[in-house]
Structure formats: C-alpha cells, structure tokens
N, C-alpha and C. Protein backbone atom coordinates (compact mmCIF):
# COMPACT_ATOMS: atom_id res chain seq x y z
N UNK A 1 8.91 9.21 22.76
CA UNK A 1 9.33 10.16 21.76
C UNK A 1 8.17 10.42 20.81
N UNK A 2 8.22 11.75 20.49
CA UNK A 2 6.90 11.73 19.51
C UNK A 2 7.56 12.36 18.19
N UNK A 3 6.66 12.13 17.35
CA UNK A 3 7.33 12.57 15.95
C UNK A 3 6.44 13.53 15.12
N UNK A 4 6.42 14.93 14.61
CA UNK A 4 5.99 15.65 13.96
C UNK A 4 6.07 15.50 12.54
N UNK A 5 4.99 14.75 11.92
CA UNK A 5 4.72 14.91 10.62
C UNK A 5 3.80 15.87 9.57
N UNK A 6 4.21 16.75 8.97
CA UNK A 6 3.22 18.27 8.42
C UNK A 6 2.48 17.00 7.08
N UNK A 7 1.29 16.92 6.64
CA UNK A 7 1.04 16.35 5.98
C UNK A 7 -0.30 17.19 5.13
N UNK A 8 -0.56 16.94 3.54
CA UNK A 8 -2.04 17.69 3.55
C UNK A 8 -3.25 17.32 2.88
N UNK A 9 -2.91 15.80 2.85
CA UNK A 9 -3.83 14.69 3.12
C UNK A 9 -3.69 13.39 3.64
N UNK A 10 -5.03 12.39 3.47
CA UNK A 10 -4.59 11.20 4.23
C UNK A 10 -3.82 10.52 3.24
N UNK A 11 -3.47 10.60 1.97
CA UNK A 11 -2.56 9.35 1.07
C UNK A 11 -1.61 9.80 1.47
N UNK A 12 -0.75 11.22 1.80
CA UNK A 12 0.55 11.82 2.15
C UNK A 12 0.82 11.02 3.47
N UNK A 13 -0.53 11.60 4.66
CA UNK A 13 0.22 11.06 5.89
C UNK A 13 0.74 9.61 5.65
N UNK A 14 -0.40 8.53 5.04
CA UNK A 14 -0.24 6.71 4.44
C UNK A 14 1.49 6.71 4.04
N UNK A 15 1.66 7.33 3.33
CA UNK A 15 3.09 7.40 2.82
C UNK A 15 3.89 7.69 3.73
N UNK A 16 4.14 8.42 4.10
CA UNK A 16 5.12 8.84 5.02
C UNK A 16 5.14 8.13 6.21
N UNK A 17 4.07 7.22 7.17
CA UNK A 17 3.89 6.71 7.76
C UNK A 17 4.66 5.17 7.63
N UNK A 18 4.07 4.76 6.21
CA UNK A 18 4.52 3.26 5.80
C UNK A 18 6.23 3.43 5.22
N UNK A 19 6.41 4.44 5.24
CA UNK A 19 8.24 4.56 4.99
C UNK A 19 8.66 5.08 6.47
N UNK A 20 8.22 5.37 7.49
CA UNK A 20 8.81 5.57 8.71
C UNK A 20 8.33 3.73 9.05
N UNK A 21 7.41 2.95 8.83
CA UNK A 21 7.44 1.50 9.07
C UNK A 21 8.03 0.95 8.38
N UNK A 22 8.63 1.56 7.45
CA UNK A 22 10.10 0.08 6.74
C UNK A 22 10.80 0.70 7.34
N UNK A 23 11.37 1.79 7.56
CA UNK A 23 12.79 2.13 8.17
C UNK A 23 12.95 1.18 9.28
N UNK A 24 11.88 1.01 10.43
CA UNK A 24 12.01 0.02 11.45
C UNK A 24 12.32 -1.16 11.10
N UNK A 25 11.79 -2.07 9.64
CA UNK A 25 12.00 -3.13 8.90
C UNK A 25 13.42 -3.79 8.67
N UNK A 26 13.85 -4.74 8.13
CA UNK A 26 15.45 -4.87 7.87
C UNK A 26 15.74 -4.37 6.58
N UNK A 27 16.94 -4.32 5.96
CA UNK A 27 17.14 -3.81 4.38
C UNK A 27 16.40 -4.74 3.70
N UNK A 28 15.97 -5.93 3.84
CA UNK A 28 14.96 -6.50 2.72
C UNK A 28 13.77 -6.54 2.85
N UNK A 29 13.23 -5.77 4.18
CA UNK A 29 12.03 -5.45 4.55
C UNK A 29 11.28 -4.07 4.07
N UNK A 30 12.42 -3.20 3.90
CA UNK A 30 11.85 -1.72 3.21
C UNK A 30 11.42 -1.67 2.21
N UNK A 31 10.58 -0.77 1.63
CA UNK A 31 9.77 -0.56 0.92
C UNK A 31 10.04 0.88 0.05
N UNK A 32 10.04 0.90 -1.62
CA UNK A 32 10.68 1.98 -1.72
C UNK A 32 9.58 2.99 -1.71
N UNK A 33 9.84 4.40 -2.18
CA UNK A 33 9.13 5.29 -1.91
C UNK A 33 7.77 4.86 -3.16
N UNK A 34 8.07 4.34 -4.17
CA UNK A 34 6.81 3.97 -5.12
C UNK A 34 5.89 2.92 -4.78
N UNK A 35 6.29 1.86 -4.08
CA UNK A 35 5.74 0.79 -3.43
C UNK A 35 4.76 1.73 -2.22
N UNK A 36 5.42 2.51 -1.24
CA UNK A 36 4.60 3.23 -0.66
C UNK A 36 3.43 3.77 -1.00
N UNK A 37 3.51 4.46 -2.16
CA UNK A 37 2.61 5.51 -2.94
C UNK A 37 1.99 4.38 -3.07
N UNK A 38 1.86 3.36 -4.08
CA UNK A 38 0.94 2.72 -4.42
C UNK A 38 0.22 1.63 -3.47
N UNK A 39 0.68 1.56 -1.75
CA UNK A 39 -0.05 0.85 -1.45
C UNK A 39 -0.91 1.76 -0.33
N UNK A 40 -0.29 3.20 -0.10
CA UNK A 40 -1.37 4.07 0.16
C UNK A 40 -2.46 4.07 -1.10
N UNK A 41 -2.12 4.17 -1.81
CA UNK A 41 -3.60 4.47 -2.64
C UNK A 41 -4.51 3.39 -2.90
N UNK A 42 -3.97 2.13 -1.95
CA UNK A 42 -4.56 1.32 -1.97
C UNK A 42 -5.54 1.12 -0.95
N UNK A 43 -4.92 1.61 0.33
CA UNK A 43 -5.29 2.18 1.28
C UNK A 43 -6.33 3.05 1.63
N UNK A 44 -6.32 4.01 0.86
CA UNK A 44 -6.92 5.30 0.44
C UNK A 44 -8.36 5.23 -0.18
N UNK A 45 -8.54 4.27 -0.69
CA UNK A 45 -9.57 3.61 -1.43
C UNK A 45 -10.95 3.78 -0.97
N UNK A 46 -12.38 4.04 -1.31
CA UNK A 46 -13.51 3.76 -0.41
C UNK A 46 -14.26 2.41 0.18
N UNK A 47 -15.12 2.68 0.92
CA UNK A 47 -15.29 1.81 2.11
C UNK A 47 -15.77 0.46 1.27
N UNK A 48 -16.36 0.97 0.03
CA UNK A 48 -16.68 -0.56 -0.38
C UNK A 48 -15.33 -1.55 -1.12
N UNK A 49 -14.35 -0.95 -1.16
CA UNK A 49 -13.40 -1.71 -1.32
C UNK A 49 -12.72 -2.48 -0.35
N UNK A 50 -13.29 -2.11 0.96
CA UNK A 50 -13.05 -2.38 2.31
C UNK A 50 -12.03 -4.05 2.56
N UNK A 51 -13.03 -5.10 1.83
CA UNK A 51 -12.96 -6.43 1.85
C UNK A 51 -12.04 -6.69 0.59
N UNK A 52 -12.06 -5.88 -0.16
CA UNK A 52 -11.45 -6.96 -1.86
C UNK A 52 -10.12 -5.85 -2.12
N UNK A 53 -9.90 -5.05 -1.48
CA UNK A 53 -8.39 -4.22 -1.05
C UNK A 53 -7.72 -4.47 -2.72
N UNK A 54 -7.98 -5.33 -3.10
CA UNK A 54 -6.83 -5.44 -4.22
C UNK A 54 -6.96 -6.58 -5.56
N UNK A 55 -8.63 -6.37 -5.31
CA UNK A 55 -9.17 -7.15 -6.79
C UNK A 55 -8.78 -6.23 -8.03
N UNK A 56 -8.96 -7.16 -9.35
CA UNK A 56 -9.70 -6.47 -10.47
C UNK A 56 -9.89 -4.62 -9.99
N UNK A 57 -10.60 -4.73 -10.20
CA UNK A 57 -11.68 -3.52 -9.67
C UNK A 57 -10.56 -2.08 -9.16
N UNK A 58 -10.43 -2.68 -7.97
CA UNK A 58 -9.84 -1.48 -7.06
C UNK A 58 -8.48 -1.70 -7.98
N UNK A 59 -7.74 -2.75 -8.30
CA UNK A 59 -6.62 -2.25 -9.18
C UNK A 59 -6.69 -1.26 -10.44
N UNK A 60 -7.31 -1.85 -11.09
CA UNK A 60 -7.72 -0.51 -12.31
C UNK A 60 -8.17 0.50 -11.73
N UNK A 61 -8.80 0.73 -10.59
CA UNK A 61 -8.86 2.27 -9.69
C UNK A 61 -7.67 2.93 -9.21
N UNK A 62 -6.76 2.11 -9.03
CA UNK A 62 -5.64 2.86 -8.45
C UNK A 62 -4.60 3.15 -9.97
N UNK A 63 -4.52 2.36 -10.92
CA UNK A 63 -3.72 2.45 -11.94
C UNK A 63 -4.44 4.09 -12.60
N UNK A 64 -5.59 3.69 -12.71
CA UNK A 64 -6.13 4.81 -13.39
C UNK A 64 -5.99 5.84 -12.49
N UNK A 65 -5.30 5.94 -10.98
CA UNK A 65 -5.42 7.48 -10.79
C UNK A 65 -3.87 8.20 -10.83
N UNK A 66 -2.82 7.34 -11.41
CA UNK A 66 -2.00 7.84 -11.84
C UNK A 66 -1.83 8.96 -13.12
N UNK A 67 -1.28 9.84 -12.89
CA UNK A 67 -1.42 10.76 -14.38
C UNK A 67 -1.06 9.97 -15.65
N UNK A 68 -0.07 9.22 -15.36
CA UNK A 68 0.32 8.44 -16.73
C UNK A 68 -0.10 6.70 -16.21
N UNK A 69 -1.39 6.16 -16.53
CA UNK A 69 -1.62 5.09 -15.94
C UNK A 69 -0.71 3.62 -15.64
N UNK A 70 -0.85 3.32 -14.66
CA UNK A 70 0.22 2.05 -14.41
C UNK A 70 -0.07 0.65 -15.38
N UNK A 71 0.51 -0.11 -16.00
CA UNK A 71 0.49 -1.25 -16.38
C UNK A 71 -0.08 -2.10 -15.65
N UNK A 72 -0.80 -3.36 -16.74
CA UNK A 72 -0.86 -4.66 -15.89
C UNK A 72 -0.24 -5.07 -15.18
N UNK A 73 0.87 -5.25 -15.97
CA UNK A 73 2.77 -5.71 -14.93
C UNK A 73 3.11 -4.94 -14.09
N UNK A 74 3.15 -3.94 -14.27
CA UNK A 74 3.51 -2.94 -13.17
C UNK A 74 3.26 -3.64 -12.00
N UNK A 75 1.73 -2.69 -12.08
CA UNK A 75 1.05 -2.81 -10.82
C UNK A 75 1.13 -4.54 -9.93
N UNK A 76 1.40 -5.46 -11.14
CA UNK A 76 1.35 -7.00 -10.17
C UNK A 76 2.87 -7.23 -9.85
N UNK A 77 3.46 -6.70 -10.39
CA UNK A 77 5.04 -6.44 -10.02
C UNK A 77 5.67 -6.06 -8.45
N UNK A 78 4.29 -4.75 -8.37
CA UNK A 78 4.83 -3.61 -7.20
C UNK A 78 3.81 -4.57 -6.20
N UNK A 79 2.67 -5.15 -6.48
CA UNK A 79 2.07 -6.01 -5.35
C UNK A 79 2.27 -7.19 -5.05
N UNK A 80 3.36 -7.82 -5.54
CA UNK A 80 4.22 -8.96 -5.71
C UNK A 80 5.38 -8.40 -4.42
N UNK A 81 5.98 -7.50 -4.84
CA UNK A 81 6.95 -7.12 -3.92
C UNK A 81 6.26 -6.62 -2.56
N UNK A 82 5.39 -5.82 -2.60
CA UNK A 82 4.83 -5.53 -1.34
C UNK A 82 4.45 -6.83 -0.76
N UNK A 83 3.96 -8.31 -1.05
CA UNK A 83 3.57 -8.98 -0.53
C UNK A 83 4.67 -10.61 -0.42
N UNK A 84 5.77 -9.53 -0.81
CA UNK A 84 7.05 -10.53 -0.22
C UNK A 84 7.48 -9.93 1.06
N UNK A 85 7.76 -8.84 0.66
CA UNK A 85 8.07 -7.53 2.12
C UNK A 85 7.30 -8.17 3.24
N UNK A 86 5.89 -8.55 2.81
CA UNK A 86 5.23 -8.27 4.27
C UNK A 86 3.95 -7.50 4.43
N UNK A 87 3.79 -6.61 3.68
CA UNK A 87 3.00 -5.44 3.67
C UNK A 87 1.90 -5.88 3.12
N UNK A 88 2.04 -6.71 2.80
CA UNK A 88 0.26 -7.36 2.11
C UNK A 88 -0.06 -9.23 2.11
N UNK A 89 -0.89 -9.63 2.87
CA UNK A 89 -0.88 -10.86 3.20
C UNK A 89 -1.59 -11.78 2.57
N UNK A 90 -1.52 -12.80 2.59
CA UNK A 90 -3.26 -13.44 1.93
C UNK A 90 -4.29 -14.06 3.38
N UNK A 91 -5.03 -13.62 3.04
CA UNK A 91 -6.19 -13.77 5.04
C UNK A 91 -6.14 -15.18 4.52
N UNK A 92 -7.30 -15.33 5.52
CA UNK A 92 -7.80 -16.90 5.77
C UNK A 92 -8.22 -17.52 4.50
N UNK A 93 -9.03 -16.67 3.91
CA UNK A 93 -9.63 -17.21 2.75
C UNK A 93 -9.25 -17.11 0.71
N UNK A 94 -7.72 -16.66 1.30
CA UNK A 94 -6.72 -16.62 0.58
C UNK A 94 -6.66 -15.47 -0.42
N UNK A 95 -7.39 -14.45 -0.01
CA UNK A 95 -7.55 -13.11 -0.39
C UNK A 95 -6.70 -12.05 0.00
N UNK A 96 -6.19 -11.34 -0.51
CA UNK A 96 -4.91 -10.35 -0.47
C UNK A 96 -5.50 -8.91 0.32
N UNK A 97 -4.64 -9.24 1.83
CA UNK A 97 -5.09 -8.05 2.49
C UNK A 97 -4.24 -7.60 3.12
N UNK A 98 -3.98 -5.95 3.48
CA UNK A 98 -2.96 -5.58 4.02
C UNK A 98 -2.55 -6.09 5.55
N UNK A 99 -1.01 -6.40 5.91
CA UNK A 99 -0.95 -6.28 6.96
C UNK A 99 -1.47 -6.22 7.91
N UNK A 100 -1.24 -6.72 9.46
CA UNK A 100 -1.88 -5.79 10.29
C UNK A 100 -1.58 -4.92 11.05
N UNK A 101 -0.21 -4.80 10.30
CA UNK A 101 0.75 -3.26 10.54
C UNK A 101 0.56 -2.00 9.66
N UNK A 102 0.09 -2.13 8.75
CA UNK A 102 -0.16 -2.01 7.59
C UNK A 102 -1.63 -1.08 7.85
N UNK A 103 -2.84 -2.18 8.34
CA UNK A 103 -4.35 -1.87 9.10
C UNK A 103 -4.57 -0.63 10.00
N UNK A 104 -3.30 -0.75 10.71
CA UNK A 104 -3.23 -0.19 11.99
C UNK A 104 -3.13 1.84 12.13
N UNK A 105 -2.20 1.37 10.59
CA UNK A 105 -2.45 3.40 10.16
C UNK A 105 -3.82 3.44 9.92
C-alpha cells in the first residue's frame, strides 16, 4: 500500500511522518501533534548538530525558532515525554539520540 503525503517542506513531511509512526504505536506510545513539531525541529536541525541532537545549544535553537519562544520546562517536559514514548533514546555513551525509527525518516 502506498500513501500520498502533499507536504512543502522537510519539518512538515518530519511531522506528518512521526504522527503516521505513533498511530502504528499503542495509546501510550503516541505522540501528540506538539511533541511531533518539536522533535521534527529537532530533526530538522544542521549537520553539525548531527551528534549532540539535543544539547544546550541545539535546544535554545529550536526554542528560539518558535514565534513565542519555548521555556526551559517546556522544552525538558516535551523531551522527557518523547523519551518515555520511545522516540528519543540515550546511545551508548549516554547521550540523547533519536530513535532508530525515528533516524530512519
């Protein structure tokens, strides 16, 4: 089966992608539509964020590209939950990296 998604960038397709991958998930596996947004734009990020996905750094990059910027709490709130879900792991060296379901978009 194939699936037609109209999209008119890559953070849109990220989104829509990672909410067609919780739907497959169980009800405590889904992810809501804001958790999405924000871990596409985590996603979304440039290549030198490649390795540190979700330091310092790239967090105040993604807070700040909200129109009304995200909180400290917020943002460790919504990556708290993404990384109960599933959607964000800690690797080998106990550093916070997405999935490798997650990788794979």
């Amino acid at each position: 089966m194939k699936a037609i998604v109209k999209v008119s960038s890559s953070k849109d397709f990220l989104v829509k992608a990672l909410m067609l991958l919780s739907n497959l998930q169980s009800p405590e596996g889904r992810i809501t539509m804001s958790e999405a947004e924000i871990l596409s734009r985590f996603m979304d990020l440039p290549l030198k964020f490649k390795h540190f996905r979700f330091d310092r750094q790239a967090r105040s990059l993604v807070a700040s590209s909200y129109k009304e910027p995200l909180g400290h709490q917020a943002m460790s709130n919504r990556i708290l939950s993404l990384t109960r879900k599933g959607y964000i792991v800690k690797g080998e060296d106990r550093i916070l990296v997405p999935s490798p379901a997650v990788q794979r978009l």
